[in-house]
PDB file of N, CA and C in Angstrom:
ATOM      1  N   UNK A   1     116.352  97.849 107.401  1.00  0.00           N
ATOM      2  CA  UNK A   1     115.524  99.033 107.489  1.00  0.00           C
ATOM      3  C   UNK A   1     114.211  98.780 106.750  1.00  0.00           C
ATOM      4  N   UNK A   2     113.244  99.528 107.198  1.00  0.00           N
ATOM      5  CA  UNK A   2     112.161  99.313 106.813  1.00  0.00           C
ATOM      6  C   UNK A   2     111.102 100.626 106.568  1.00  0.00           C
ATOM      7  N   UNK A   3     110.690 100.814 104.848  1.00  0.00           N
ATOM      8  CA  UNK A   3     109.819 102.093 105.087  1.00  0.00           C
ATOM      9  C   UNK A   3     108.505 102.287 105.323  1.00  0.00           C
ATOM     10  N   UNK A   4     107.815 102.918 105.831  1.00  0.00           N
ATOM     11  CA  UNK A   4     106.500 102.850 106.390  1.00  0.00           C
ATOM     12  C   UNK A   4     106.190 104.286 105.666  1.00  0.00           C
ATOM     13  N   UNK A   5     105.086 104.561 106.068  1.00  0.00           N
ATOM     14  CA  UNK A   5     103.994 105.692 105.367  1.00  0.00           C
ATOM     15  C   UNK A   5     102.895 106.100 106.710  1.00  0.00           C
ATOM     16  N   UNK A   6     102.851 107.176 107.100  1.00  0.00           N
ATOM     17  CA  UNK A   6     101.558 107.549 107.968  1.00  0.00           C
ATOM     18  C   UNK A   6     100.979 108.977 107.209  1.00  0.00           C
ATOM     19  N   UNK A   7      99.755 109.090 107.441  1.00  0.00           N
ATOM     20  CA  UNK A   7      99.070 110.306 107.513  1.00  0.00           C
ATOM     21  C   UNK A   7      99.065 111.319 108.731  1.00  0.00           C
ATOM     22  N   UNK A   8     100.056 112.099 108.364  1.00  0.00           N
ATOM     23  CA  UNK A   8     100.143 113.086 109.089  1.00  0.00           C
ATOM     24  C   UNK A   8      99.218 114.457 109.156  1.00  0.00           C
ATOM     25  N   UNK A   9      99.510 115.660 110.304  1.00  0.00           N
ATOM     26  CA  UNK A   9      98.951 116.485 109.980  1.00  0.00           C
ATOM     27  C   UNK A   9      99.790 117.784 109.765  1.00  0.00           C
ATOM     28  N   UNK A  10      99.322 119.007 108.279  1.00  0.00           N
ATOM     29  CA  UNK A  10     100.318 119.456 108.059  1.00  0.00           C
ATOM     30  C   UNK A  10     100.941 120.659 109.272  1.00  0.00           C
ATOM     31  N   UNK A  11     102.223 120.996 109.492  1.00  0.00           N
ATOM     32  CA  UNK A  11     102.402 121.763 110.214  1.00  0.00           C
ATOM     33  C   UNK A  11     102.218 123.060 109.342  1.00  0.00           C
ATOM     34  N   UNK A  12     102.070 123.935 109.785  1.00  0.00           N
ATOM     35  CA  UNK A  12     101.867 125.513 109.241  1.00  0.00           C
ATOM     36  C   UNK A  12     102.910 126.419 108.768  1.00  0.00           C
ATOM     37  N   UNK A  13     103.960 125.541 109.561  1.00  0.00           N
ATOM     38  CA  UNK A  13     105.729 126.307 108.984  1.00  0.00           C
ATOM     39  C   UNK A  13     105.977 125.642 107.867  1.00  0.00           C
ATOM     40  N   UNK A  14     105.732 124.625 107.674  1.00  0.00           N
ATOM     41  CA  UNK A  14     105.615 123.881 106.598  1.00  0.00           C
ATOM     42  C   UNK A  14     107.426 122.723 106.998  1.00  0.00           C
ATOM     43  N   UNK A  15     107.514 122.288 107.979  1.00  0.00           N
ATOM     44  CA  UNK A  15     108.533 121.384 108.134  1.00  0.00           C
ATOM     45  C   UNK A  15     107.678 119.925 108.673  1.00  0.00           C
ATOM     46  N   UNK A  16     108.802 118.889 108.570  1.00  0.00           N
ATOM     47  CA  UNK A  16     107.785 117.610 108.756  1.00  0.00           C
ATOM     48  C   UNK A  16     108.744 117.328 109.834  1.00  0.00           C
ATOM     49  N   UNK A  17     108.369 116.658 110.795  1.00  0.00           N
ATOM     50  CA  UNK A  17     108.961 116.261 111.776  1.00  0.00           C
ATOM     51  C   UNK A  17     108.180 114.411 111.937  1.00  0.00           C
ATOM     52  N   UNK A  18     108.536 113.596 112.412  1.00  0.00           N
ATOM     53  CA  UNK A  18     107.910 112.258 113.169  1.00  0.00           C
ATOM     54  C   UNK A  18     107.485 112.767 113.971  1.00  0.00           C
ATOM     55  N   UNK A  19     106.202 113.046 113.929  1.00  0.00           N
ATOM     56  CA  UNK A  19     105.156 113.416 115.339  1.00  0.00           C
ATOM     57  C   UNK A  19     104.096 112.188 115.037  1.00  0.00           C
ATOM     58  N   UNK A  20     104.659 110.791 115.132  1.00  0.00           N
ATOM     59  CA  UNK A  20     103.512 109.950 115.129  1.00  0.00           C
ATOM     60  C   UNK A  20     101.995 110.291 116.244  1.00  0.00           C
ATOM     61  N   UNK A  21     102.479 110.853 116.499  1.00  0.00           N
ATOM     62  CA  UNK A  21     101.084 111.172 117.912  1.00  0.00           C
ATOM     63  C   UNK A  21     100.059 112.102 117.177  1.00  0.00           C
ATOM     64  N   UNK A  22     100.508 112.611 116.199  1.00  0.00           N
ATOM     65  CA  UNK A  22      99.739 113.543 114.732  1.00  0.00           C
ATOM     66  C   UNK A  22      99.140 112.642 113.856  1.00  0.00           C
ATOM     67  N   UNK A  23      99.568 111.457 113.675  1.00  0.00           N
ATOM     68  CA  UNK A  23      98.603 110.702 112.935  1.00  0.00           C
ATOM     69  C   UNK A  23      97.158 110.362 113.020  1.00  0.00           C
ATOM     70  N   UNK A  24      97.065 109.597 112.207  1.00  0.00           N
ATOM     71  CA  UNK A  24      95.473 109.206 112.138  1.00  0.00           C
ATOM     72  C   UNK A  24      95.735 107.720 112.788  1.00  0.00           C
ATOM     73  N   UNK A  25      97.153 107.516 113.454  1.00  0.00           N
ATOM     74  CA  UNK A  25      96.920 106.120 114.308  1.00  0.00           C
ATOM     75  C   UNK A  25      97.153 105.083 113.262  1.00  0.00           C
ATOM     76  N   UNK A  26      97.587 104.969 112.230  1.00  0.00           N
ATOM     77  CA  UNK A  26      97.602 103.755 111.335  1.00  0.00           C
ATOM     78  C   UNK A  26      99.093 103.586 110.658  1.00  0.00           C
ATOM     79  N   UNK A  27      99.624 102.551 110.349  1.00  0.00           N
ATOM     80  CA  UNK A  27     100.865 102.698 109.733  1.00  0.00           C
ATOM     81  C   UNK A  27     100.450 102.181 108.527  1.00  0.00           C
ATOM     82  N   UNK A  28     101.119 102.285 107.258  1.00  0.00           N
ATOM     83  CA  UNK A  28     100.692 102.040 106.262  1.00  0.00           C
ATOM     84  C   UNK A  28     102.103 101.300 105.320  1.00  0.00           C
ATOM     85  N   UNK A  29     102.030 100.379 104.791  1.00  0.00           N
ATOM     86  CA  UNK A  29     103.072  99.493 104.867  1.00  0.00           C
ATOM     87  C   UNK A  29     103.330  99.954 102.931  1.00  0.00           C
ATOM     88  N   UNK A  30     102.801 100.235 102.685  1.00  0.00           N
ATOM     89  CA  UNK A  30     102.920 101.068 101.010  1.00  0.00           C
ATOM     90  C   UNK A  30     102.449 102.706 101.012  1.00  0.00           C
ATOM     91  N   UNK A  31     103.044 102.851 100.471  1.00  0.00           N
ATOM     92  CA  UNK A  31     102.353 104.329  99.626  1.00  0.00           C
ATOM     93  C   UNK A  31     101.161 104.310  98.948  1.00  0.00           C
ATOM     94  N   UNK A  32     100.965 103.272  98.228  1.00  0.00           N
ATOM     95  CA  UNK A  32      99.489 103.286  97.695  1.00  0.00           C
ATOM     96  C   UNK A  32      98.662 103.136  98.667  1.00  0.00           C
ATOM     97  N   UNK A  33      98.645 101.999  99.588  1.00  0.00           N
ATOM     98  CA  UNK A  33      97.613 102.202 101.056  1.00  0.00           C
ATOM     99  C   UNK A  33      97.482 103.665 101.390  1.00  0.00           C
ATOM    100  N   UNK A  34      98.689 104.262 101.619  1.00  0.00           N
ATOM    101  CA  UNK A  34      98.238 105.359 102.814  1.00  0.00           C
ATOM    102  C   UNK A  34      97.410 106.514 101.582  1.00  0.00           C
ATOM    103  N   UNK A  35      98.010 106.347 100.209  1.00  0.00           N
ATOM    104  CA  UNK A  35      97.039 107.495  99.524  1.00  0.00           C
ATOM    105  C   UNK A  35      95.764 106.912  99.389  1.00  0.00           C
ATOM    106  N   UNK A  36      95.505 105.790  99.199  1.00  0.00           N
ATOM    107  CA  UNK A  36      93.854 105.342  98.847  1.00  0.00           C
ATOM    108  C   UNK A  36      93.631 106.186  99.936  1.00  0.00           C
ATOM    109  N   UNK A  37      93.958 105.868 101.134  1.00  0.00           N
ATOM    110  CA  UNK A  37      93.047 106.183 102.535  1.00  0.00           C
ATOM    111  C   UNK A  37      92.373 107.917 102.554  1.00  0.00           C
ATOM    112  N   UNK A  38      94.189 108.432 101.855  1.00  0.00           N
ATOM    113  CA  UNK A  38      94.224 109.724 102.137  1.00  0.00           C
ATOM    114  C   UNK A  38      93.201 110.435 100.969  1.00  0.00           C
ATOM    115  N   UNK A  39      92.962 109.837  99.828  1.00  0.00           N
ATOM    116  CA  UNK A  39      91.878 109.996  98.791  1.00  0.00           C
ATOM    117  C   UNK A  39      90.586 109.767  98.956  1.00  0.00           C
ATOM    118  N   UNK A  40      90.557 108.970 100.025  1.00  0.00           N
ATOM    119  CA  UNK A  40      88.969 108.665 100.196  1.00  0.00           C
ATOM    120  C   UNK A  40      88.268 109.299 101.710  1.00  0.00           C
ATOM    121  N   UNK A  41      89.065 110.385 102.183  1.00  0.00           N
ATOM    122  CA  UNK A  41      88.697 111.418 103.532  1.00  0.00           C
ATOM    123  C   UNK A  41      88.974 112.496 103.168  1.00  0.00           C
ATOM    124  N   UNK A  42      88.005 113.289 103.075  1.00  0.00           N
ATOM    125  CA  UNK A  42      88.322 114.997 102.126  1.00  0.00           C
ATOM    126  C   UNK A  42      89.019 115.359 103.280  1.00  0.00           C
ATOM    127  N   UNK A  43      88.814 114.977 104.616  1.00  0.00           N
ATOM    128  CA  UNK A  43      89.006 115.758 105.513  1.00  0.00           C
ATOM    129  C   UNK A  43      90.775 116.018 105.536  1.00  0.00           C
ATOM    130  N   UNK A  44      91.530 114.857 105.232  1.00  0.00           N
ATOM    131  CA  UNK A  44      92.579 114.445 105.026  1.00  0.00           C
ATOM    132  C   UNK A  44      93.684 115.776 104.138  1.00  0.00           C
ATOM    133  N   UNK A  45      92.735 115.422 103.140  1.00  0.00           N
ATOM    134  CA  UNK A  45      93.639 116.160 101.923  1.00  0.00           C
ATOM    135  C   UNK A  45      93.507 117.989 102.303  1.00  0.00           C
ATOM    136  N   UNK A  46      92.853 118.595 103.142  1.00  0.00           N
ATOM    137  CA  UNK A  46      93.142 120.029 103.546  1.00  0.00           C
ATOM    138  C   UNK A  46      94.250 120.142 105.121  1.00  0.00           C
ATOM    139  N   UNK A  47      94.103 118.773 105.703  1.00  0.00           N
ATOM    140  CA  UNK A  47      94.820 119.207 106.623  1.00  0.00           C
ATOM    141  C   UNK A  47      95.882 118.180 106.858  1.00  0.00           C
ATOM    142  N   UNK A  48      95.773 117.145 106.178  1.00  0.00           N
ATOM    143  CA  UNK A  48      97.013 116.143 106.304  1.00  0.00           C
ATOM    144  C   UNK A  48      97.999 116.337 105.587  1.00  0.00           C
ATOM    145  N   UNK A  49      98.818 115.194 105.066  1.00  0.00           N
ATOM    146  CA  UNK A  49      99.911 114.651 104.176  1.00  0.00           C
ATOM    147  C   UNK A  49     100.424 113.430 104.440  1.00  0.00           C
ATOM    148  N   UNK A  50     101.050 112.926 103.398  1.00  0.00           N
ATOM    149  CA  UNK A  50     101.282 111.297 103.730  1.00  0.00           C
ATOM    150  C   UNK A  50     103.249 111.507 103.849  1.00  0.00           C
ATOM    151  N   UNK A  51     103.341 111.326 105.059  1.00  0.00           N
ATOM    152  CA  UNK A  51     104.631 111.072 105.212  1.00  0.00           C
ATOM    153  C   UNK A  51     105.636 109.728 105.108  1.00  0.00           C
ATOM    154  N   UNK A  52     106.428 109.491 104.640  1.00  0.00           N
ATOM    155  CA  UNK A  52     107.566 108.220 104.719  1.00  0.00           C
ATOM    156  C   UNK A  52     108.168 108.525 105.739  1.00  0.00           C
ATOM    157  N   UNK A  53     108.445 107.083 106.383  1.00  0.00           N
ATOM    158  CA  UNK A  53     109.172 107.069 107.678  1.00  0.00           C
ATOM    159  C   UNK A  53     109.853 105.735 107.344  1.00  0.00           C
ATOM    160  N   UNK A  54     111.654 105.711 108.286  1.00  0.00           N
ATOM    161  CA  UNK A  54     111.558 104.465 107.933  1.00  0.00           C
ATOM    162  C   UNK A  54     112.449 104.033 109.563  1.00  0.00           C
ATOM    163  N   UNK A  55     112.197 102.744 109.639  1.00  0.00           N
ATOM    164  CA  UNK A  55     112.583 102.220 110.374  1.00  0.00           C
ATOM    165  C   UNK A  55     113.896 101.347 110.793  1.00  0.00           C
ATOM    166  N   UNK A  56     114.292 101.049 111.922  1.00  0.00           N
ATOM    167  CA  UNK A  56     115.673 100.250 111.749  1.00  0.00           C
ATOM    168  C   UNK A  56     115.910  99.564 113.583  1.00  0.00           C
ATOM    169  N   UNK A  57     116.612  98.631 114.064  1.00  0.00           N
ATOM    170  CA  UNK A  57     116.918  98.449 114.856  1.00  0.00           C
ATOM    171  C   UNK A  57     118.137  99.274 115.395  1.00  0.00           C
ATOM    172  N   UNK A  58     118.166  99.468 116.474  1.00  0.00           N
ATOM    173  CA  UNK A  58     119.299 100.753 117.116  1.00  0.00           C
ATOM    174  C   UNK A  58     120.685  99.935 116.662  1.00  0.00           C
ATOM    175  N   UNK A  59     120.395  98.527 116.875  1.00  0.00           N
ATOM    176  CA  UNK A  59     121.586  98.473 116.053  1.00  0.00           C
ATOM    177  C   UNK A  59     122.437  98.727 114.333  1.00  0.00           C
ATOM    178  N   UNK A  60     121.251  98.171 113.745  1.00  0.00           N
ATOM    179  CA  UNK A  60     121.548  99.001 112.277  1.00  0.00           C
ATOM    180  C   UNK A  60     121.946 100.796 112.519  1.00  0.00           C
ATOM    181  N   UNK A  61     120.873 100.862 113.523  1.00  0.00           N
ATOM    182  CA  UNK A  61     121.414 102.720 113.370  1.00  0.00           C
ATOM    183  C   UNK A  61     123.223 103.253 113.618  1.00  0.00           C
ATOM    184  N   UNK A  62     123.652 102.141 114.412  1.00  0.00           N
ATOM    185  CA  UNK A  62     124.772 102.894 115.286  1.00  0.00           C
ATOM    186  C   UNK A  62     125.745 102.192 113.966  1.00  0.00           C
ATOM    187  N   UNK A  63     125.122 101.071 113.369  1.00  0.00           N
ATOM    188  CA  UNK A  63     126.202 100.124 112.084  1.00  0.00           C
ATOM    189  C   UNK A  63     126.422 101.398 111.031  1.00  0.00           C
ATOM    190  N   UNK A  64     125.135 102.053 111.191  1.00  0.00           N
ATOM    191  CA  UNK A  64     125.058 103.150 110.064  1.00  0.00           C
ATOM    192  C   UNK A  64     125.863 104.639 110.232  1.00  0.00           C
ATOM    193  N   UNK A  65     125.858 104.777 111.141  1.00  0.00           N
ATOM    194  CA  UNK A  65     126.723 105.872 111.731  1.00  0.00           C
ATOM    195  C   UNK A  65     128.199 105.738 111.938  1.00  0.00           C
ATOM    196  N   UNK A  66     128.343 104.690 112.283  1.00  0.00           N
ATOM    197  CA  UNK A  66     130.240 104.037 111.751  1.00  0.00           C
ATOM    198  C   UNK A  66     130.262 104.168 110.472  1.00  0.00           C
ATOM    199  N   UNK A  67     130.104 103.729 109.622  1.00  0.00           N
ATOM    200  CA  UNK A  67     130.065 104.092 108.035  1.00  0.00           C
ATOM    201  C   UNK A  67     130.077 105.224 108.160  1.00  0.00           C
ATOM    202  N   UNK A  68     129.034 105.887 108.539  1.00  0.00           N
ATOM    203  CA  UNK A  68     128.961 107.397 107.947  1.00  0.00           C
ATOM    204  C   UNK A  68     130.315 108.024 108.610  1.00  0.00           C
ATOM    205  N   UNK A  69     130.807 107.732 109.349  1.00  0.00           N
ATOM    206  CA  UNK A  69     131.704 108.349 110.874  1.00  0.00           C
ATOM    207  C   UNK A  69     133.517 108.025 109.601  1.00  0.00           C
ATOM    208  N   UNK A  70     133.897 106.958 109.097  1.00  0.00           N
ATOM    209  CA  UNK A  70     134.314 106.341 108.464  1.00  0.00           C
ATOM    210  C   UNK A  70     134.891 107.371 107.070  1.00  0.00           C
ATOM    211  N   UNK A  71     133.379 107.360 106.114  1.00  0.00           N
ATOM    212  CA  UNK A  71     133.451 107.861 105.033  1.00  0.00           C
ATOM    213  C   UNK A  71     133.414 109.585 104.929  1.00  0.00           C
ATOM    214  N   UNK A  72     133.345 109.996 106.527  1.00  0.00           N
ATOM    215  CA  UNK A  72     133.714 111.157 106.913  1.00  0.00           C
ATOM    216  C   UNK A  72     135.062 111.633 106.679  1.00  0.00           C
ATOM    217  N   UNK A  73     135.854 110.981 107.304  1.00  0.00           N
ATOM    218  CA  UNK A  73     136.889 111.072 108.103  1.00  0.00           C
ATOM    219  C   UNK A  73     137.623 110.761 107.059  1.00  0.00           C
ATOM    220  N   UNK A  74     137.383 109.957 105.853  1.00  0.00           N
ATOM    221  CA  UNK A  74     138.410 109.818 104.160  1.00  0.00           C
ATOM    222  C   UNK A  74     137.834 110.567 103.439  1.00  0.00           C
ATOM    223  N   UNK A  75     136.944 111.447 103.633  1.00  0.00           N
ATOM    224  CA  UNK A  75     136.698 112.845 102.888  1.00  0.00           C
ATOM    225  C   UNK A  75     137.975 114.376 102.826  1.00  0.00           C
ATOM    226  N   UNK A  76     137.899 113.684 104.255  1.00  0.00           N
ATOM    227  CA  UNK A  76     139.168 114.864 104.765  1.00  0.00           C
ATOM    228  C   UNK A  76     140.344 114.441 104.001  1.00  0.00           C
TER     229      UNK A  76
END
């Protein structure tokens, strides 16, 4: 897995969703990247936010969901 950072824009309900199509188009491979960026565009800081996103191959996802499916099921 892998975490990434974009500048998003804020929604008004105030929930975050992955709407990469809301970005400013850039992925940002640290947190410090995406805030310099987001510090140096006023425009940014009234209507954006810097979101974490992270990434994975569908296979890690489904590896991850057996576990979870797993440590479910010995809860009970």
């Amino acid at each position: 897995m892998t975490e990434f950072y974009v500048i998003m824009v804020k929604r008004q309900d105030g929930k975050v969703y992955a709407d990469l199509h809301k970005t400013n188009e850039v992925i940002y491979l640290t947190i410090e990247d995406a805030y310099e960026e987001w510090n140096n565009t006023e425009h940014y800081k009234e209507y954006y936010h810097i979101v974490k996103l992270i990434a994975c191959l569908p296979e890690t996802l489904d590896e991850l969901a057996q576990e979870h499916s797993k440590t479910s099921q010995n809860a009970l």
